[in-house]
C-alpha atoms as a PDB file:
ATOM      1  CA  UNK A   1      57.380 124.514 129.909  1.00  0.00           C
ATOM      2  CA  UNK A   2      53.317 124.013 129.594  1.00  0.00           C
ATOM      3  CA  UNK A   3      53.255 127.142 127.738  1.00  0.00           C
ATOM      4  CA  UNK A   4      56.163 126.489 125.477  1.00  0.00           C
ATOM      5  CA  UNK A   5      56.957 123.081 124.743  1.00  0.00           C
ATOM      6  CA  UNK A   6      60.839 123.255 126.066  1.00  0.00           C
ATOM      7  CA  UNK A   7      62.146 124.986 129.057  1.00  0.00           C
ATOM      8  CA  UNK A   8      65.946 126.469 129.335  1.00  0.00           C
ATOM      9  CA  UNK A   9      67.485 125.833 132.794  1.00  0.00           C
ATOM     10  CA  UNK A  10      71.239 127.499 132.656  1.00  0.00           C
ATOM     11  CA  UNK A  11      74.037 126.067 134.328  1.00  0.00           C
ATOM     12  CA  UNK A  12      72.134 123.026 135.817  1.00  0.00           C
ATOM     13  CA  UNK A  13      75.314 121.273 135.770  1.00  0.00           C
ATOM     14  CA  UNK A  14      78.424 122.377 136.643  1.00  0.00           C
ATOM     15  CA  UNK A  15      81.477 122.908 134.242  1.00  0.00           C
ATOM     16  CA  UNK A  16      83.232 119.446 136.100  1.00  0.00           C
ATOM     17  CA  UNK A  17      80.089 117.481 135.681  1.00  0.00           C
ATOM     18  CA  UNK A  18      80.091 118.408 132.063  1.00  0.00           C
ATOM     19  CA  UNK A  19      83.745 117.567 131.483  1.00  0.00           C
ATOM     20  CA  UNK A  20      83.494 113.977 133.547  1.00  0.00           C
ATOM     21  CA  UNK A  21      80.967 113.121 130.630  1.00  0.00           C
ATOM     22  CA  UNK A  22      83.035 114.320 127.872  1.00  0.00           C
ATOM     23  CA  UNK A  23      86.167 112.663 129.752  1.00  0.00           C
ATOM     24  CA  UNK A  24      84.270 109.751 130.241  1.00  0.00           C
ATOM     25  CA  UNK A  25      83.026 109.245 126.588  1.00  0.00           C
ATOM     26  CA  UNK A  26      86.929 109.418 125.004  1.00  0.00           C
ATOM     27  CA  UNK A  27      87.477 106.997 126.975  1.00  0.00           C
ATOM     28  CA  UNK A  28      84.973 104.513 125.356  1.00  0.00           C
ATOM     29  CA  UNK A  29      85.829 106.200 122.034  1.00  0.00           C
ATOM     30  CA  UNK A  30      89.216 104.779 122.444  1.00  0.00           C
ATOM     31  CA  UNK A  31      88.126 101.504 122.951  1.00  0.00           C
ATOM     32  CA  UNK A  32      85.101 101.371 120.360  1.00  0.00           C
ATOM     33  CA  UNK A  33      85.097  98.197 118.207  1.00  0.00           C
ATOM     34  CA  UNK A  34      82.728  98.326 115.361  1.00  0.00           C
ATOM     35  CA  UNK A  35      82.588  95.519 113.012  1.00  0.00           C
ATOM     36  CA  UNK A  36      82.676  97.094 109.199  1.00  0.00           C
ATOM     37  CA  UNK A  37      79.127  95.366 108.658  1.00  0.00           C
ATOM     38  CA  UNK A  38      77.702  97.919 111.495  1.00  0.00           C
ATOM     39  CA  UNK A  39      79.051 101.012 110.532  1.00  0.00           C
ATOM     40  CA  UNK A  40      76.148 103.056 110.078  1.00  0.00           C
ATOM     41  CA  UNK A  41      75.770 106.798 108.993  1.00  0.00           C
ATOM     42  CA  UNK A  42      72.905 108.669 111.213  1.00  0.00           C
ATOM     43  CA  UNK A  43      70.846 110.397 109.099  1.00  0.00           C
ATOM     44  CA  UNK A  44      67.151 112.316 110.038  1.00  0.00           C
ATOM     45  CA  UNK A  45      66.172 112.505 106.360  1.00  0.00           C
ATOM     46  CA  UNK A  46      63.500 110.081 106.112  1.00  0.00           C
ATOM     47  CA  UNK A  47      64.811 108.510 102.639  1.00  0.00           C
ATOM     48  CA  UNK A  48      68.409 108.595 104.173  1.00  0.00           C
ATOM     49  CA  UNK A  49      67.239 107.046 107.673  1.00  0.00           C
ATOM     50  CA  UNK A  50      64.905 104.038 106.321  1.00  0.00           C
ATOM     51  CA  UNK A  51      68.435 103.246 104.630  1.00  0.00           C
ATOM     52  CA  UNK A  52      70.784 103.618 106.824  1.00  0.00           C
ATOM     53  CA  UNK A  53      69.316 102.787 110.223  1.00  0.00           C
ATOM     54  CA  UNK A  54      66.122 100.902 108.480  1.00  0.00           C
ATOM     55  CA  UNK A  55      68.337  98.499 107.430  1.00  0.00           C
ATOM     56  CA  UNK A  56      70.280  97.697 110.250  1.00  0.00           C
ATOM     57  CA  UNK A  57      69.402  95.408 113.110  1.00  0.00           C
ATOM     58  CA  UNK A  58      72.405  97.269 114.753  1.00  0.00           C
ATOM     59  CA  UNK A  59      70.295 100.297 115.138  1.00  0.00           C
ATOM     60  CA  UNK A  60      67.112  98.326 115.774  1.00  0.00           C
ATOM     61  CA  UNK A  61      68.617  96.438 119.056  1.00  0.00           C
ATOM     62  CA  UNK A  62      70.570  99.045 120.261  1.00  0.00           C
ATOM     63  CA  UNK A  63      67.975 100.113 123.158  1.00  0.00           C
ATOM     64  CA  UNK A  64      69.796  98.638 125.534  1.00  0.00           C
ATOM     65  CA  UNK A  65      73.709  98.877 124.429  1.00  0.00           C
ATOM     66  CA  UNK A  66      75.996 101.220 123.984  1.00  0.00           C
ATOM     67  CA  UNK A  67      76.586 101.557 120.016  1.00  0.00           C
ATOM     68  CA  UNK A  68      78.426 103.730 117.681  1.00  0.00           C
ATOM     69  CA  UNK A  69      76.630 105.837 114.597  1.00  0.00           C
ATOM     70  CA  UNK A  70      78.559 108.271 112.368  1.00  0.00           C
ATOM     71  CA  UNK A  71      78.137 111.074 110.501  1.00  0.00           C
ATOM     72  CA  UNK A  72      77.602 111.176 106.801  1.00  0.00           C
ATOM     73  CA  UNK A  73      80.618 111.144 104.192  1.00  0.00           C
ATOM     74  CA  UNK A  74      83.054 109.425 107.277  1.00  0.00           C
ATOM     75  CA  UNK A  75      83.378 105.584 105.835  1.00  0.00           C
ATOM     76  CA  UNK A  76      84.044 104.713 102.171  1.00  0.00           C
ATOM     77  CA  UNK A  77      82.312 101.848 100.824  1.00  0.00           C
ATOM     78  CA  UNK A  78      83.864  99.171 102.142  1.00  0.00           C
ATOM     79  CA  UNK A  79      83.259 101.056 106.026  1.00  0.00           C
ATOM     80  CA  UNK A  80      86.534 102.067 106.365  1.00  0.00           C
ATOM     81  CA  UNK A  81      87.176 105.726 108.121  1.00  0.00           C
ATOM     82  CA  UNK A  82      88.466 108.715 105.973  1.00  0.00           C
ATOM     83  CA  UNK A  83      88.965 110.582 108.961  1.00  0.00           C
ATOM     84  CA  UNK A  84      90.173 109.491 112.748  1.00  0.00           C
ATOM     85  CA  UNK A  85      87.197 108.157 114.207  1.00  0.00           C
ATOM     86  CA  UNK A  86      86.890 110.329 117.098  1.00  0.00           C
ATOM     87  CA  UNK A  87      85.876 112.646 114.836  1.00  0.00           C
ATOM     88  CA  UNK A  88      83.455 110.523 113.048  1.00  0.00           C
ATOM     89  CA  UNK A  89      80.954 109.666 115.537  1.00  0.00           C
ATOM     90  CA  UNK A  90      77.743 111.136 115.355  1.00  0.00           C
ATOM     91  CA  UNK A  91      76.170 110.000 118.379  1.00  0.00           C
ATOM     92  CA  UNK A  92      76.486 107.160 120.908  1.00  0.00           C
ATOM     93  CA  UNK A  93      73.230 105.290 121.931  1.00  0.00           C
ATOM     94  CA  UNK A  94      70.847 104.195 123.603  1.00  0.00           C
ATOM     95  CA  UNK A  95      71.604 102.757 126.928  1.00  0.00           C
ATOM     96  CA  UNK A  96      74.615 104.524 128.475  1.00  0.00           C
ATOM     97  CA  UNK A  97      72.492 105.561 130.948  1.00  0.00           C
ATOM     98  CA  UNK A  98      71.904 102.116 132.128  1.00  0.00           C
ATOM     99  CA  UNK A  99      75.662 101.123 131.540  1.00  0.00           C
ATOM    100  CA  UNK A 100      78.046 103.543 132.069  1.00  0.00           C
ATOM    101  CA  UNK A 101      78.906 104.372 135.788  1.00  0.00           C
ATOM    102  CA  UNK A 102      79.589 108.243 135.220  1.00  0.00           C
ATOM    103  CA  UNK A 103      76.303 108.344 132.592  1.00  0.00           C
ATOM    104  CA  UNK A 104      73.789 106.819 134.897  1.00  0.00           C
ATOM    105  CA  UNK A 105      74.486 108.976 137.870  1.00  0.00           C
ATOM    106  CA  UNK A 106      74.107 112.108 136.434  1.00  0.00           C
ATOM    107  CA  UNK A 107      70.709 110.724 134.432  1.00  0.00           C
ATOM    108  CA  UNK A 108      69.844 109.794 138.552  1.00  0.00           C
ATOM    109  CA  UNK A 109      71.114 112.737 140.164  1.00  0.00           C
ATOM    110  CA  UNK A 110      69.231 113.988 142.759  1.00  0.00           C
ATOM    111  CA  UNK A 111      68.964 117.541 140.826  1.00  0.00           C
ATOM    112  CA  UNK A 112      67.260 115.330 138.209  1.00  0.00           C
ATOM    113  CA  UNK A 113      65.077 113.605 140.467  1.00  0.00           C
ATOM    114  CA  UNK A 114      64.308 116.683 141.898  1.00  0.00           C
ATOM    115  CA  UNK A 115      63.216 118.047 139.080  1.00  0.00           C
ATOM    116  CA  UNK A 116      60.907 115.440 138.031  1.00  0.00           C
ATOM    117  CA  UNK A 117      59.021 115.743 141.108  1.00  0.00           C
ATOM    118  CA  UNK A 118      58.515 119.188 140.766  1.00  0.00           C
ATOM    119  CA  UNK A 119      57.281 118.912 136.690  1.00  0.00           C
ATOM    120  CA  UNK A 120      54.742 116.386 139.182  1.00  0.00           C
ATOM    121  CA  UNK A 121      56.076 113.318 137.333  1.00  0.00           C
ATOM    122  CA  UNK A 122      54.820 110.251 139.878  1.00  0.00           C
ATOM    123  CA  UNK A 123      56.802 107.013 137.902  1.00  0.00           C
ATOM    124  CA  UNK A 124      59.321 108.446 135.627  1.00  0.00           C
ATOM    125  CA  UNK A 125      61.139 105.924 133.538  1.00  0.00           C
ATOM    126  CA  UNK A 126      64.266 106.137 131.679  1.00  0.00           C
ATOM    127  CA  UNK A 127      63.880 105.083 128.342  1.00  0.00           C
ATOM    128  CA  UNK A 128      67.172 106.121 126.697  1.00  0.00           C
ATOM    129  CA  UNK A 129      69.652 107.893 126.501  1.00  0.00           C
ATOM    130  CA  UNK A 130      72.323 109.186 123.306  1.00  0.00           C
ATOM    131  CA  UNK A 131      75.947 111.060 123.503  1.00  0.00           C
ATOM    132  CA  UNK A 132      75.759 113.643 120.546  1.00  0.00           C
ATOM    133  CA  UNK A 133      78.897 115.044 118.988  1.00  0.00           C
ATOM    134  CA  UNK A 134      77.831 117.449 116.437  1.00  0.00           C
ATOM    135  CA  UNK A 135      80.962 116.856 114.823  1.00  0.00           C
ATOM    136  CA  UNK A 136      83.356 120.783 113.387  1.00  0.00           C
ATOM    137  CA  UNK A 137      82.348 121.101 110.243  1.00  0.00           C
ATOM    138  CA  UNK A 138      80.433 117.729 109.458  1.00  0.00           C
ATOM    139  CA  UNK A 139      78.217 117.382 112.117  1.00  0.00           C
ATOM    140  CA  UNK A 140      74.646 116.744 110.538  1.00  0.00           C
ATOM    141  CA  UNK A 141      71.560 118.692 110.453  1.00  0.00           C
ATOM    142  CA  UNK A 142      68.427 117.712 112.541  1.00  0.00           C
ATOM    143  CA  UNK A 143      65.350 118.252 110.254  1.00  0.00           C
ATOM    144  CA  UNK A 144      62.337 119.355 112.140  1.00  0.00           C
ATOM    145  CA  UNK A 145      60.609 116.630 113.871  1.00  0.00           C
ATOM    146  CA  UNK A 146      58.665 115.744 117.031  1.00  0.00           C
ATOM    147  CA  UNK A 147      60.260 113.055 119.803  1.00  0.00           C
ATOM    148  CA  UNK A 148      56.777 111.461 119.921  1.00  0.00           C
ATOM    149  CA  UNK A 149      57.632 109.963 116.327  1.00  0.00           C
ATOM    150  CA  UNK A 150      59.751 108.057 117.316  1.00  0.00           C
ATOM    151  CA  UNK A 151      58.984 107.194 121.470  1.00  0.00           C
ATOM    152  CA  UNK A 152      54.792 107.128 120.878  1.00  0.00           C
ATOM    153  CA  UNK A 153      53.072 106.365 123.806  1.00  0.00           C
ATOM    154  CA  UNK A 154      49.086 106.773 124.506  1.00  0.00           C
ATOM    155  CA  UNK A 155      48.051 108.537 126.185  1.00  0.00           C
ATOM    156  CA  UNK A 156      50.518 111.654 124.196  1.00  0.00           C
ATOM    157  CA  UNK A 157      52.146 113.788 126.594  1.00  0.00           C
ATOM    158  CA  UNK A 158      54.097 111.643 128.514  1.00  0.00           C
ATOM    159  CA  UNK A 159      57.318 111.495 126.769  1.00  0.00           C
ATOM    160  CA  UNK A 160      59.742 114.226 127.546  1.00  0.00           C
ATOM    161  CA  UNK A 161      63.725 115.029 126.749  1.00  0.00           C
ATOM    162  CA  UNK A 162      66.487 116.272 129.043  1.00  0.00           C
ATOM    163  CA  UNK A 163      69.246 117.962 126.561  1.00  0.00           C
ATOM    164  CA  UNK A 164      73.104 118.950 128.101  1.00  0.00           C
ATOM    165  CA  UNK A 165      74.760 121.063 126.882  1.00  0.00           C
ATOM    166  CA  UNK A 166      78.466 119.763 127.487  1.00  0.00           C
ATOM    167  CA  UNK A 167      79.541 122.563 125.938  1.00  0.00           C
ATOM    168  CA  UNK A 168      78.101 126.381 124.634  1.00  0.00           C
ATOM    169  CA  UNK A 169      75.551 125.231 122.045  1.00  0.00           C
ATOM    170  CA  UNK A 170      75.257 128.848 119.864  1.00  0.00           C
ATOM    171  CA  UNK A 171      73.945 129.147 116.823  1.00  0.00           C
ATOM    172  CA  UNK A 172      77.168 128.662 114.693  1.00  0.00           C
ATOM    173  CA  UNK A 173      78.002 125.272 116.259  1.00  0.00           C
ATOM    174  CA  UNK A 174      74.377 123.982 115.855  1.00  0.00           C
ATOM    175  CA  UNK A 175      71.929 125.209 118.921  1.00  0.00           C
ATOM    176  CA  UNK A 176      68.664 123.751 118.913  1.00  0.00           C
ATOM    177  CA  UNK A 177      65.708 125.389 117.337  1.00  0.00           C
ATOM    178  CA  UNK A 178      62.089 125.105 118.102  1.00  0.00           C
ATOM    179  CA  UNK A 179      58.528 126.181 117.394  1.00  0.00           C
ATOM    180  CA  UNK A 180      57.389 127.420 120.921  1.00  0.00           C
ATOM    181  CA  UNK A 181      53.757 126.601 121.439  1.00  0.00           C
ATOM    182  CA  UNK A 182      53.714 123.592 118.757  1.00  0.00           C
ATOM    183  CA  UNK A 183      53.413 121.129 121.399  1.00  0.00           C
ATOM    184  CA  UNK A 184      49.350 120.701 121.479  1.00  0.00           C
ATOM    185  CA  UNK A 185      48.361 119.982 117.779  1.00  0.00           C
ATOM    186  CA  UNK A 186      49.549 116.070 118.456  1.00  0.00           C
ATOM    187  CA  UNK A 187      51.091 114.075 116.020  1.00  0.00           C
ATOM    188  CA  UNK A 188      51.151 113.576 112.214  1.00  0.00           C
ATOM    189  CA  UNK A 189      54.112 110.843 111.655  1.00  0.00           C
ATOM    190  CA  UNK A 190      55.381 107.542 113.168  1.00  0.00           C
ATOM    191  CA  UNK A 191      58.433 105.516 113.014  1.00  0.00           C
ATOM    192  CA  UNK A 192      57.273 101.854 113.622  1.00  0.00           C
ATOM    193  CA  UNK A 193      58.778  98.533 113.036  1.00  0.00           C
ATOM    194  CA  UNK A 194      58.121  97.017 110.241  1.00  0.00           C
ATOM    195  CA  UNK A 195      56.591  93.935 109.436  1.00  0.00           C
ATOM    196  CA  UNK A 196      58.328  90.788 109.589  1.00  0.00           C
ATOM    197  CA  UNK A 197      59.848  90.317 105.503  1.00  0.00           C
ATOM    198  CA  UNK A 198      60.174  93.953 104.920  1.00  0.00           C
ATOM    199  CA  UNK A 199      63.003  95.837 103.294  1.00  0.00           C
ATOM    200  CA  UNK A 200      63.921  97.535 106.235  1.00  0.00           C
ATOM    201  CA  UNK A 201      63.545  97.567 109.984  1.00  0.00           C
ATOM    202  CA  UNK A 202      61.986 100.638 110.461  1.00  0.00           C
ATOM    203  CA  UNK A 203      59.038 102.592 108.488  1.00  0.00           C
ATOM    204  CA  UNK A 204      57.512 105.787 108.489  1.00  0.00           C
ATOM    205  CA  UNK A 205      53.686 106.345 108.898  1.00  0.00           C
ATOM    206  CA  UNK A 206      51.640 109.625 107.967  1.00  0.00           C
ATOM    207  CA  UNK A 207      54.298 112.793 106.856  1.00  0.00           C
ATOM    208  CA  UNK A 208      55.636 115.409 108.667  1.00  0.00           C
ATOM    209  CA  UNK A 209      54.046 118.778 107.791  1.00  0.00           C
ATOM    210  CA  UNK A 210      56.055 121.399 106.330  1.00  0.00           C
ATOM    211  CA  UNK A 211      57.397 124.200 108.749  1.00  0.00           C
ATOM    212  CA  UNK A 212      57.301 127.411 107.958  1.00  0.00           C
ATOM    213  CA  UNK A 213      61.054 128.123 109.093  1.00  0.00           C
ATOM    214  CA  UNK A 214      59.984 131.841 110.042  1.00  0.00           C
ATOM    215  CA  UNK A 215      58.081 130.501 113.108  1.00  0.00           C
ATOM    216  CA  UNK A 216      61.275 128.399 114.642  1.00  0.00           C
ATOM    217  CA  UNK A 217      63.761 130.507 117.384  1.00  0.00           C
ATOM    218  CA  UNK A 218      66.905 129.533 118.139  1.00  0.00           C
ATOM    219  CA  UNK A 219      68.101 128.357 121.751  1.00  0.00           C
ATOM    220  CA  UNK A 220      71.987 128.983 122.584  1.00  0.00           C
ATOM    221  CA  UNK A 221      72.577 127.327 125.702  1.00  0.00           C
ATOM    222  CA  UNK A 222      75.808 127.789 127.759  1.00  0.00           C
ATOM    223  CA  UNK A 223      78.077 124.550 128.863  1.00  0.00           C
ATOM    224  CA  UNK A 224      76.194 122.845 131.600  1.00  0.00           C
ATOM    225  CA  UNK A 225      72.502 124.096 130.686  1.00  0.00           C
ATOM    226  CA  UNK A 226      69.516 122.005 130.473  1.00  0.00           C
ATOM    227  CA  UNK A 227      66.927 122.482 128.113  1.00  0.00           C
ATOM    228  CA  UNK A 228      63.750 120.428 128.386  1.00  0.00           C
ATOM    229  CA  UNK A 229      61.790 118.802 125.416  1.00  0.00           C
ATOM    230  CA  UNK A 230      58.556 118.087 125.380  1.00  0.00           C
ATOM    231  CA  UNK A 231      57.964 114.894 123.133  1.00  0.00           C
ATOM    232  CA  UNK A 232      55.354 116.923 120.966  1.00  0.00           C
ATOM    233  CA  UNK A 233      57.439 120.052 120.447  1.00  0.00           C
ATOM    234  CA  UNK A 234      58.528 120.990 117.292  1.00  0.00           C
ATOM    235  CA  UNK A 235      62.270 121.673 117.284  1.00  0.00           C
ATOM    236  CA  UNK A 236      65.553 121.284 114.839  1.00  0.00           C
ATOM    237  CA  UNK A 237      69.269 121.881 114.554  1.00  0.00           C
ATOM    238  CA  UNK A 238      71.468 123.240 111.731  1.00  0.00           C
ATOM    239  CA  UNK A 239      74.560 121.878 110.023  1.00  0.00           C
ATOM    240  CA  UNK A 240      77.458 122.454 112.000  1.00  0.00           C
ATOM    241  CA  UNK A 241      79.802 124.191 109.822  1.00  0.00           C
ATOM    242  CA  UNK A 242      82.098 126.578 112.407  1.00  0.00           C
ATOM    243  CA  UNK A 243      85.215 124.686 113.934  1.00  0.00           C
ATOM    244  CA  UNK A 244      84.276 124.276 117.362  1.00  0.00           C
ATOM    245  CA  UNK A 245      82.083 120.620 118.413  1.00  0.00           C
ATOM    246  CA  UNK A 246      78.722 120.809 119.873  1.00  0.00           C
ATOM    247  CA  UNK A 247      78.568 117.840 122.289  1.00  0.00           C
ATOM    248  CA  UNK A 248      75.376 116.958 124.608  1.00  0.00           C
ATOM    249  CA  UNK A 249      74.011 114.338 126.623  1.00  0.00           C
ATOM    250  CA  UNK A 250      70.251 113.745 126.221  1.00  0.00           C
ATOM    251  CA  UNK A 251      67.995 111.248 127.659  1.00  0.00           C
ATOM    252  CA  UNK A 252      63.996 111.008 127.405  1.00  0.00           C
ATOM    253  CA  UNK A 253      61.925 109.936 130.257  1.00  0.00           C
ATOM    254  CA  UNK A 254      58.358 108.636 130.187  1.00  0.00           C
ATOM    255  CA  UNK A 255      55.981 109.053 132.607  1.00  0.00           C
ATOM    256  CA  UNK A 256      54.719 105.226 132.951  1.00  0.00           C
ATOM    257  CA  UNK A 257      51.604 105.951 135.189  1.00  0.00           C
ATOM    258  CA  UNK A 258      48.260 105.293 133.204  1.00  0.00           C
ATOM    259  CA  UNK A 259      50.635 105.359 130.222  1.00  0.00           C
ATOM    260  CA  UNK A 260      50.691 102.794 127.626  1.00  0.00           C
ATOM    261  CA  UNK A 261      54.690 102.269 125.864  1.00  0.00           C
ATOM    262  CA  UNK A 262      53.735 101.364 122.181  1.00  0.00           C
ATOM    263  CA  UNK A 263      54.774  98.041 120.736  1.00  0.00           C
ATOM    264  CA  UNK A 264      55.185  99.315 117.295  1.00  0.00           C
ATOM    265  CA  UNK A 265      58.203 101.719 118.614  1.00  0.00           C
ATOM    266  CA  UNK A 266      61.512 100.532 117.492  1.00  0.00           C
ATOM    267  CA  UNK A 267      62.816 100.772 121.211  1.00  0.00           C
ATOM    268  CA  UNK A 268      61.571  98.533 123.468  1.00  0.00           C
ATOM    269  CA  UNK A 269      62.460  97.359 126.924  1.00  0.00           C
ATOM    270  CA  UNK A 270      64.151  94.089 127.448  1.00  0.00           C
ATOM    271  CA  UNK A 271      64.381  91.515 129.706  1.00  0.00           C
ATOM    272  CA  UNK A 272      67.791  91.951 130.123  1.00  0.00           C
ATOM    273  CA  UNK A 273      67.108  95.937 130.393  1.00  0.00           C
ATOM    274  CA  UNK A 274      63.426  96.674 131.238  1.00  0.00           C
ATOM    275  CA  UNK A 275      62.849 100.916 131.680  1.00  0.00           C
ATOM    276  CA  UNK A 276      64.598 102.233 134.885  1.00  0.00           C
ATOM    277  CA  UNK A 277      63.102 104.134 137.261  1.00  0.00           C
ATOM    278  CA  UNK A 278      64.682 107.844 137.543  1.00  0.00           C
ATOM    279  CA  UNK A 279      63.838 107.837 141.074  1.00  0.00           C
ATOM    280  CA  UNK A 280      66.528 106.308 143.045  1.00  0.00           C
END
């Protein structure tokens, strides 16, 4: 993981775990209620995401909900759905860890917990957490980016992902991707709130570098793997275009000892929701 930047665990949860999340999540599916006015397409182009989510206090305060984004080309203009909407959603966020019964225990299970004290992690917070469908044929493309852009903290180093697979992420469905080793030249853009009177919510500071796509490999996982993510590594995900979903739970921790949470994120803790601890 120090060496790399991301770290592939196999099988760290088992098949039922996996399909209690997946169970668990068409169940709120069922029952989502989106007013037109929210329905949001998640985007990671930068033009496409100060639009979309920049605009939308629905995105901005949804650190500690359970909201609904969808993927691209789902809703005509009025925010109606071309499709059924379980097959619209492109991810679920940010809170369900805090939330959802079946979500927060396995973001607190004591394999988790476990593993945070051996990666020496002393006050781990949770700091969200996102259901991501990777829809057959629709889901979107990740462009190449660093978690730290969005979840900054100082000192660096202190954010990190945990990515399950719910089911076999391969590269046809839309594995991840990374650059191993790109996790120690820092950071060269930030997503920040804007100021007060601004177009948008959201804006982007500094640019991200261009890739050279040569140096990225790709990480198949099986159904119930865990990869970790360190915040500064360099990693992606492909269009889904085969007919099979690529569904994962992720949530990013912080470590919150000596560690400053920046106020120009666009998540922030609440009052109603301040950062959890992951040890139980």
């Amino acid at each position: 993981f120090r060496q790399d930047g991301f770290l592939v665990l196999e099988h760290f949860f088992t098949p039922e775990e996996c399909d209690s999340m997946r169970k668990q999540i068409q169940g709120i599916i069922a029952e989502m209620e989106v007013p037109l006015h929210c329905r949001t397409e998640f985007s990671t182009k930068e033009g496409e995401q100060l639009q979309a989510q920049g605009s939308s206090d629905y995105f901005l305060t949804s650190g500690d909900k359970i909201r609904f984004f969808f993927e691209k080309g789902v809703l005509d203009e009025r925010g109606n759905f071309l499709i059924p909407k379980e097959r619209s959603v492109s991810k679920i966020g940010h809170a369900l860890h805090a939330h959802d019964p079946i979500f927060k225990q396995i973001t607190h299970s004591p394999k988790v917990q476990e593993l945070g004290r051996k990666l020496g992690l002393e006050r781990p917070v949770v700091v969200q957490s996102m259901y991501i469908f990777k829809q057959p044929g629709i889901g979107g493309e990740v462009t190449p980016h660093q978690d730290a852009t969005f979840l900054h903290t100082e000192p660096l180093g202190r954010v990190m992902g945990f990515w399950i697979a719910l089911e076999d992420a391969t590269q046809e469905n839309g594995c991840l991707w990374f650059i191993p080793g790109s996790h120690t030249n820092g950071i060269t853009r930030r997503m920040v709130r804007a100021a007060s009177g601004a177009s948008t919510c959201v804006e982007f500071v500094g640019s991200e570098p261009t890739y050279d796509d040569s140096q990225f490999i790709p990480v198949p996982i099986s159904k119930g793997g865990l990869i970790l993510i360190h915040g500064e590594v360099v990693h992606k995900s492909e269009l889904n275009s085969s007919e099979l979903s690529r569904h994962v739970f992720t949530f990013h921790i912080m470590e919150a000892k000596d560690t400053s949470w920046s106020k120009d994120n666009w998540l922030q803790p609440t009052p109603e929701l301040p950062f959890p601890l992951l040890y139980t």
